[in-house]
N, C-alpha and C. Protein backbone atom coordinates (compact mmCIF):
# COMPACT_ATOMS: atom_id res chain seq x y z
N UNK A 1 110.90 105.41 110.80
CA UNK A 1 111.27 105.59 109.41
C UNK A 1 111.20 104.28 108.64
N UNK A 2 111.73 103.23 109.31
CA UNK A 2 111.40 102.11 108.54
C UNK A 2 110.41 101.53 108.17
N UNK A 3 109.73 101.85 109.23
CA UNK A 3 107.60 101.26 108.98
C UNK A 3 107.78 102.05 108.11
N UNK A 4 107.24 103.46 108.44
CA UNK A 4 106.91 103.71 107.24
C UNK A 4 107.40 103.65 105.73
N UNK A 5 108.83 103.27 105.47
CA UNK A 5 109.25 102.78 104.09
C UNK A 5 108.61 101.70 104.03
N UNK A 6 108.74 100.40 104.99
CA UNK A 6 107.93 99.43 104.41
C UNK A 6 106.16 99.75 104.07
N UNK A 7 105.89 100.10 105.05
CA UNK A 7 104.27 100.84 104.66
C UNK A 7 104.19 100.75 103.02
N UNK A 8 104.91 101.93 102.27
CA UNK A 8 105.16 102.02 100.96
C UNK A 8 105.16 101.24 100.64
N UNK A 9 106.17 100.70 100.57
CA UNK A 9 106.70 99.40 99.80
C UNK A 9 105.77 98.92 99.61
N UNK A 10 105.36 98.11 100.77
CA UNK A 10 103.94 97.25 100.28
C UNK A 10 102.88 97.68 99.70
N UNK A 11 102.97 98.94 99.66
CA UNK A 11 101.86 99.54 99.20
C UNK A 11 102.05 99.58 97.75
N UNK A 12 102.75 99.57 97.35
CA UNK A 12 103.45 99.96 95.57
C UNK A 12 103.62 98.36 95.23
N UNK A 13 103.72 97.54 96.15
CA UNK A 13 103.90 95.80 96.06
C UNK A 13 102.22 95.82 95.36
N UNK A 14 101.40 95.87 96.54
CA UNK A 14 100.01 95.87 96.35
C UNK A 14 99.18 95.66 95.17
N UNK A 15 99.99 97.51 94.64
CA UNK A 15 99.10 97.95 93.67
C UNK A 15 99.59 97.21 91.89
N UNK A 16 100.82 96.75 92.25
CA UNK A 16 101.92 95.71 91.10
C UNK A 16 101.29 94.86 91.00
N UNK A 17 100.54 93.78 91.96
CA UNK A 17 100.12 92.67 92.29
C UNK A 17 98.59 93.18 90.90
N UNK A 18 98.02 93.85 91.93
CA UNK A 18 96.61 94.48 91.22
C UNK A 18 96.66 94.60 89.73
N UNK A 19 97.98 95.06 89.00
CA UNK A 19 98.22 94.99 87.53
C UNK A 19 98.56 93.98 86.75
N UNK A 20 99.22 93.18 87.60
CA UNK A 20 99.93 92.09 87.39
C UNK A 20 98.74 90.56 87.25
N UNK A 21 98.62 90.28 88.49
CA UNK A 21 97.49 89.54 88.72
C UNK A 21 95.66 89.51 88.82
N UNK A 22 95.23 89.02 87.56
CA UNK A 22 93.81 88.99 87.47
C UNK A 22 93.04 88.98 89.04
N UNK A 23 93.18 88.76 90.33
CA UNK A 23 92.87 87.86 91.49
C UNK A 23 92.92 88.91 91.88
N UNK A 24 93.83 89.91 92.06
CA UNK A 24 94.30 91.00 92.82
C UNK A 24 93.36 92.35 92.35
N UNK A 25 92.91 92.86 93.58
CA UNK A 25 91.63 94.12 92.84
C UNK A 25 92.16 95.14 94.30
N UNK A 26 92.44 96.03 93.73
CA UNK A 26 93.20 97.26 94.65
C UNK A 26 92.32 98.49 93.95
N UNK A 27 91.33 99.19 94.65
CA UNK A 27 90.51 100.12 94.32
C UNK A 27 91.09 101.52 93.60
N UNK A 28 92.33 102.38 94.55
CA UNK A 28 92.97 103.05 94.57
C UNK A 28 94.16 103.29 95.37
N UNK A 29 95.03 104.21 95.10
CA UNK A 29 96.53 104.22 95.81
C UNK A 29 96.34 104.24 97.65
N UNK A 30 95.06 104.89 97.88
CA UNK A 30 94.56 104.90 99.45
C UNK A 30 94.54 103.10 99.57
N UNK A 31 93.52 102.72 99.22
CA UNK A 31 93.60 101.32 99.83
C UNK A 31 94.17 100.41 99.56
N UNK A 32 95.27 100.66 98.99
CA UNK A 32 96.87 100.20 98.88
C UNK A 32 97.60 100.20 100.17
N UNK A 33 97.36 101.70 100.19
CA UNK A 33 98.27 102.25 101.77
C UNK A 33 97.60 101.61 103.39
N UNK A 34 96.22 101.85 103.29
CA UNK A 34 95.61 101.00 104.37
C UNK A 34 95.83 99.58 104.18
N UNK A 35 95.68 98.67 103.37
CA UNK A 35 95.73 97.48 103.17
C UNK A 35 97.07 96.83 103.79
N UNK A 36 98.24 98.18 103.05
CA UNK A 36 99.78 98.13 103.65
C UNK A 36 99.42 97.98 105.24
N UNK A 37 98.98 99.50 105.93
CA UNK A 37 98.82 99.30 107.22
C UNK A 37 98.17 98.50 108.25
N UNK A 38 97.00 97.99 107.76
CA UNK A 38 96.23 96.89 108.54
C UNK A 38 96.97 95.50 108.36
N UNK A 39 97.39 95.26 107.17
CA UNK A 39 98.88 94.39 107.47
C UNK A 39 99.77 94.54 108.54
N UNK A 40 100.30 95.27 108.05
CA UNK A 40 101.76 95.37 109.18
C UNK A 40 101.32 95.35 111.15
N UNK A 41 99.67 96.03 110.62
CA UNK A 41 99.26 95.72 112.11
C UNK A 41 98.85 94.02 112.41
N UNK A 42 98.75 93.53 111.38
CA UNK A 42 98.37 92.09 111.87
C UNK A 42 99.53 91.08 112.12
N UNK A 43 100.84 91.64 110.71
CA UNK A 43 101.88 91.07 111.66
C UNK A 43 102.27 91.58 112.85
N UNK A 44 102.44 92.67 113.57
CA UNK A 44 102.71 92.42 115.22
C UNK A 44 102.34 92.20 115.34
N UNK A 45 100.63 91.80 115.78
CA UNK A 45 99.80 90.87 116.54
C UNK A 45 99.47 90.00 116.57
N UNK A 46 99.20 89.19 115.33
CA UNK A 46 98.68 88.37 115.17
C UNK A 46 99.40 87.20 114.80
N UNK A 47 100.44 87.57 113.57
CA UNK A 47 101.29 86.84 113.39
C UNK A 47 102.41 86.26 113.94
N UNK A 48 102.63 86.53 115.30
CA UNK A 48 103.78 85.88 116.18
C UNK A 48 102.68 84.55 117.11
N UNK A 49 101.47 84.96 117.06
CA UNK A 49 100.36 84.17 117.85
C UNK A 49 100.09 82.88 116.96
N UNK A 50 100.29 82.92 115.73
CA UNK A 50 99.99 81.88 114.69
C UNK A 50 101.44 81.18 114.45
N UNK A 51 102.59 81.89 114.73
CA UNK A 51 104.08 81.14 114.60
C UNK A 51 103.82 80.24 115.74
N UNK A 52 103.56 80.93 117.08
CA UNK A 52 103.66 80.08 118.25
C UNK A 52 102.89 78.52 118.38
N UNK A 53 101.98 78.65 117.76
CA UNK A 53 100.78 78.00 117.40
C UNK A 53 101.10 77.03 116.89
N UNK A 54 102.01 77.37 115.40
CA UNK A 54 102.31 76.54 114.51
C UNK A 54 103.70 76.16 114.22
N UNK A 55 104.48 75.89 115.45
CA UNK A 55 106.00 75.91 115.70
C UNK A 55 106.50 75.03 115.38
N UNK A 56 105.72 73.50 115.88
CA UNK A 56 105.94 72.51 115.34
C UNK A 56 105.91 72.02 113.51
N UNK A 57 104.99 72.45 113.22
CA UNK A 57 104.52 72.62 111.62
C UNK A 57 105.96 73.35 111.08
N UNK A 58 106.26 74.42 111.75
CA UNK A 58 107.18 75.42 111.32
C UNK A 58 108.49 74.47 110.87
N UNK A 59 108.86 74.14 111.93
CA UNK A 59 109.95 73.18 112.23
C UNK A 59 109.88 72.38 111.12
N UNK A 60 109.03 71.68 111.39
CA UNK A 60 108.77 70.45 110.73
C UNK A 60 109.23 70.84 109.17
N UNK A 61 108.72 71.89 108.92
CA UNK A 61 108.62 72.08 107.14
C UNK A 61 109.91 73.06 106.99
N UNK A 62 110.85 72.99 108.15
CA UNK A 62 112.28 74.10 107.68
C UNK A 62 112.30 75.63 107.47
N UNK A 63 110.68 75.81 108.14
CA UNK A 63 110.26 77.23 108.35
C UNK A 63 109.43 77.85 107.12
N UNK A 64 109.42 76.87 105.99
CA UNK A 64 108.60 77.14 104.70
C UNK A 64 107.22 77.11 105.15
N UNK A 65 106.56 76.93 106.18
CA UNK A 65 105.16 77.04 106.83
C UNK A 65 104.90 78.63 107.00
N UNK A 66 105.54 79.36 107.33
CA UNK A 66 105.85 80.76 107.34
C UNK A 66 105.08 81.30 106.52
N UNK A 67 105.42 81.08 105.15
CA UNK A 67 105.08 81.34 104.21
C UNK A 67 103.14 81.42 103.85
N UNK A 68 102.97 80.21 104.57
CA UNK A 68 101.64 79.94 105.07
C UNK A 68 101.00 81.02 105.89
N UNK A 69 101.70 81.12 106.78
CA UNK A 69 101.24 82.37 107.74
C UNK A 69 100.92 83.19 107.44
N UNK A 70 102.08 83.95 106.31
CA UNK A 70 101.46 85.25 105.49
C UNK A 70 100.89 85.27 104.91
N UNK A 71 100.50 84.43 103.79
CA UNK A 71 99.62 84.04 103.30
C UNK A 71 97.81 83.89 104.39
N UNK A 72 98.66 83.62 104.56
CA UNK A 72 96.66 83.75 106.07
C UNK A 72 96.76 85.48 106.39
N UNK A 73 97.51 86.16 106.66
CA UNK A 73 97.33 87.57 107.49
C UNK A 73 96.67 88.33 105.86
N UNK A 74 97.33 87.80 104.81
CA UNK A 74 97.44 88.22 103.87
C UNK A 74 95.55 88.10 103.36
N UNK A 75 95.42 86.97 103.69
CA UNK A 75 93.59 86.99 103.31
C UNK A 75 92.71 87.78 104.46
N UNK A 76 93.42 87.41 106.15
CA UNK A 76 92.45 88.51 107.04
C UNK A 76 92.59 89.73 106.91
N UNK A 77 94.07 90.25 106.13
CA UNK A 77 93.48 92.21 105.73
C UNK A 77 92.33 91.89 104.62
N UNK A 78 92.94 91.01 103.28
CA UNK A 78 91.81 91.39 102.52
C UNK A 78 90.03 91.16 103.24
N UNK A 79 89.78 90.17 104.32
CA UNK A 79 88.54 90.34 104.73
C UNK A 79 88.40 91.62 105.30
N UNK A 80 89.25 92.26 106.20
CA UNK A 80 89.21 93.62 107.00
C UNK A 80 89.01 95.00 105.70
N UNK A 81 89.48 94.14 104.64
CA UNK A 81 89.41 95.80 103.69
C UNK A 81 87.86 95.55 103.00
N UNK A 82 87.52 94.36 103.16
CA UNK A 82 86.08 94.26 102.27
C UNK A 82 86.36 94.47 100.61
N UNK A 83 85.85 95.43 99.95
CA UNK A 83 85.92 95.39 98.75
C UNK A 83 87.03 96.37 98.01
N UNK A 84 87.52 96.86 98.70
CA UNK A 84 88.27 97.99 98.73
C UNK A 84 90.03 97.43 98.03
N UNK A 85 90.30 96.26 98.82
CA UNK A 85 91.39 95.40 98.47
C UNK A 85 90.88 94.24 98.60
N UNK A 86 90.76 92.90 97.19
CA UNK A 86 90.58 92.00 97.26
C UNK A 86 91.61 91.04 97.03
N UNK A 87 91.80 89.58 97.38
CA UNK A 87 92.45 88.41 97.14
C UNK A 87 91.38 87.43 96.59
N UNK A 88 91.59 87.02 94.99
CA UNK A 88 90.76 85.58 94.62
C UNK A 88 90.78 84.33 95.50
N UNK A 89 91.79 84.11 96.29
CA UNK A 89 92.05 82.92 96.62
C UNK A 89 93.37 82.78 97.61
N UNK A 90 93.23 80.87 98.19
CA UNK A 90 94.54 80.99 98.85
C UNK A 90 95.95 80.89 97.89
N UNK A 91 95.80 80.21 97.27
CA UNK A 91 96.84 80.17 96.46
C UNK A 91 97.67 81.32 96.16
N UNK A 92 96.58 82.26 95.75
CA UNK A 92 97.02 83.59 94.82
C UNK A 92 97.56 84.17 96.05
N UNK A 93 97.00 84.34 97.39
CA UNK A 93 97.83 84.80 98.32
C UNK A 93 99.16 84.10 98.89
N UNK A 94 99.48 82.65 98.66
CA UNK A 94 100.48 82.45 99.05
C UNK A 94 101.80 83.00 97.64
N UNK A 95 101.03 82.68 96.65
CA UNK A 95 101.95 83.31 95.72
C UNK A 95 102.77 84.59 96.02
N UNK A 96 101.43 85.53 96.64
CA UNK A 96 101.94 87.23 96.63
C UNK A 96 102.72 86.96 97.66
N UNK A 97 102.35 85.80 98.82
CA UNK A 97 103.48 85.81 100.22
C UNK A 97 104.70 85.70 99.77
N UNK A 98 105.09 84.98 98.84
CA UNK A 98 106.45 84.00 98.34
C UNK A 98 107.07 85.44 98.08
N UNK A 99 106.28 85.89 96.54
CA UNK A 99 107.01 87.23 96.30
C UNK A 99 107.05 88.69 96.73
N UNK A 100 106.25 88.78 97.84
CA UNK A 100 106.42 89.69 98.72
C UNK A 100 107.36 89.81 99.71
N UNK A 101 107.73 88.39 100.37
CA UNK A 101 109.12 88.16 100.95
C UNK A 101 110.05 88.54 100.67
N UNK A 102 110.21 87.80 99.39
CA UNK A 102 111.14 88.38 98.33
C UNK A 102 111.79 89.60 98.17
N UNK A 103 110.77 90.34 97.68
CA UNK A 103 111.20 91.80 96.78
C UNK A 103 111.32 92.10 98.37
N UNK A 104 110.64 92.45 100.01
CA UNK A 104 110.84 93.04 100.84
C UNK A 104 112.44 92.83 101.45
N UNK A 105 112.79 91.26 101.08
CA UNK A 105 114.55 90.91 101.59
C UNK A 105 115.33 92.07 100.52
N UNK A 106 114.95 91.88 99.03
CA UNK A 106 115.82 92.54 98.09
C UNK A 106 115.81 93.89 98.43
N UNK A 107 114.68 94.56 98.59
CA UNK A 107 115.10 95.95 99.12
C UNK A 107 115.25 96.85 99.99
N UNK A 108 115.16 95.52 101.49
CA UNK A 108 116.15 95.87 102.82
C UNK A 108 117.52 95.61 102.39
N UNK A 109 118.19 94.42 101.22
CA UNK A 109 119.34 94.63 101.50
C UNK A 109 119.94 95.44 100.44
N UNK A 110 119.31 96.24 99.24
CA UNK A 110 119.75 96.95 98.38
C UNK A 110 119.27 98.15 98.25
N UNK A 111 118.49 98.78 98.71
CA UNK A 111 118.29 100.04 99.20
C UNK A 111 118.07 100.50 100.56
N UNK A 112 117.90 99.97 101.20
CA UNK A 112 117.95 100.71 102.91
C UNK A 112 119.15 100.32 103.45
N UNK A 113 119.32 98.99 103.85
CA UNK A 113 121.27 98.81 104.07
C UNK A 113 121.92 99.30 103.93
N UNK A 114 122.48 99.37 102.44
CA UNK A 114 123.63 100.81 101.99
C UNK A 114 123.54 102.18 102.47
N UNK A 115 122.37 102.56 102.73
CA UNK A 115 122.27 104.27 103.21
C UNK A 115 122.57 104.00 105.03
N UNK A 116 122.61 102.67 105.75
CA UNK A 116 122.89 102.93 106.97
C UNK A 116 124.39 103.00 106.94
N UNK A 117 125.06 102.39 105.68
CA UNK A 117 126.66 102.07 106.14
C UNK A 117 127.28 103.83 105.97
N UNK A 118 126.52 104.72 105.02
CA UNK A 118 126.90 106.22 105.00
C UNK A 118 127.43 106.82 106.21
């Protein structure tokens, strides 16, 4: 249940980004949702392989390297989606990392939290 809320989420993140930001090109609400999913598959895999990697860096920078990370998974979906979901750049992807963090902390702890304390 939770993947799949986050699934969403990011997926409605995605398509915000796409309106929001010139850089951001999201075809339709489908390759929103895949884009969501080939994400979330690259963080289990990939992204604990690039923390390990980069632990020291991690450290070093107080864990704000992180940020970096997603920002990278964040450009290998857009290569995996091809034209379907694009990113202009790194920048523009670390941006969406910063505020994708973000809004994903704000609405684990203000909408899914409260419905477990029920």
């Amino acid at each position: 249940m939770k993947w799949s809320i986050g699934i969403i989420v990011n997926a409605l993140l995605f398509l915000a980004f796409a309106g929001y930001f010139e850089g951001v090109e999201v075809s339709s609400i489908w390759s929103a949702i895949g884009a969501s999913i080939i994400l979330s598959i690259l963080n289990m895999l990939v992204r604990p392989l690039l923390i390990i990697f980069t632990l020291p860096v991690t450290l070093l920078t107080l864990g704000l390297f992180l940020f970096v990370i997603n920002a990278c998974t964040l450009l290998m979906t857009d290569a995996l989606m091809g034209s379907l979901f694009e990113i202009s750049g790194f920048g523009l992807a670390l941006l969406i990392a910063v505020i994708m963090s973000i809004m994903n902390v704000l609405i684990q702890k203000i909408i899914i939290e409260p419905r477990r304390r029920d």
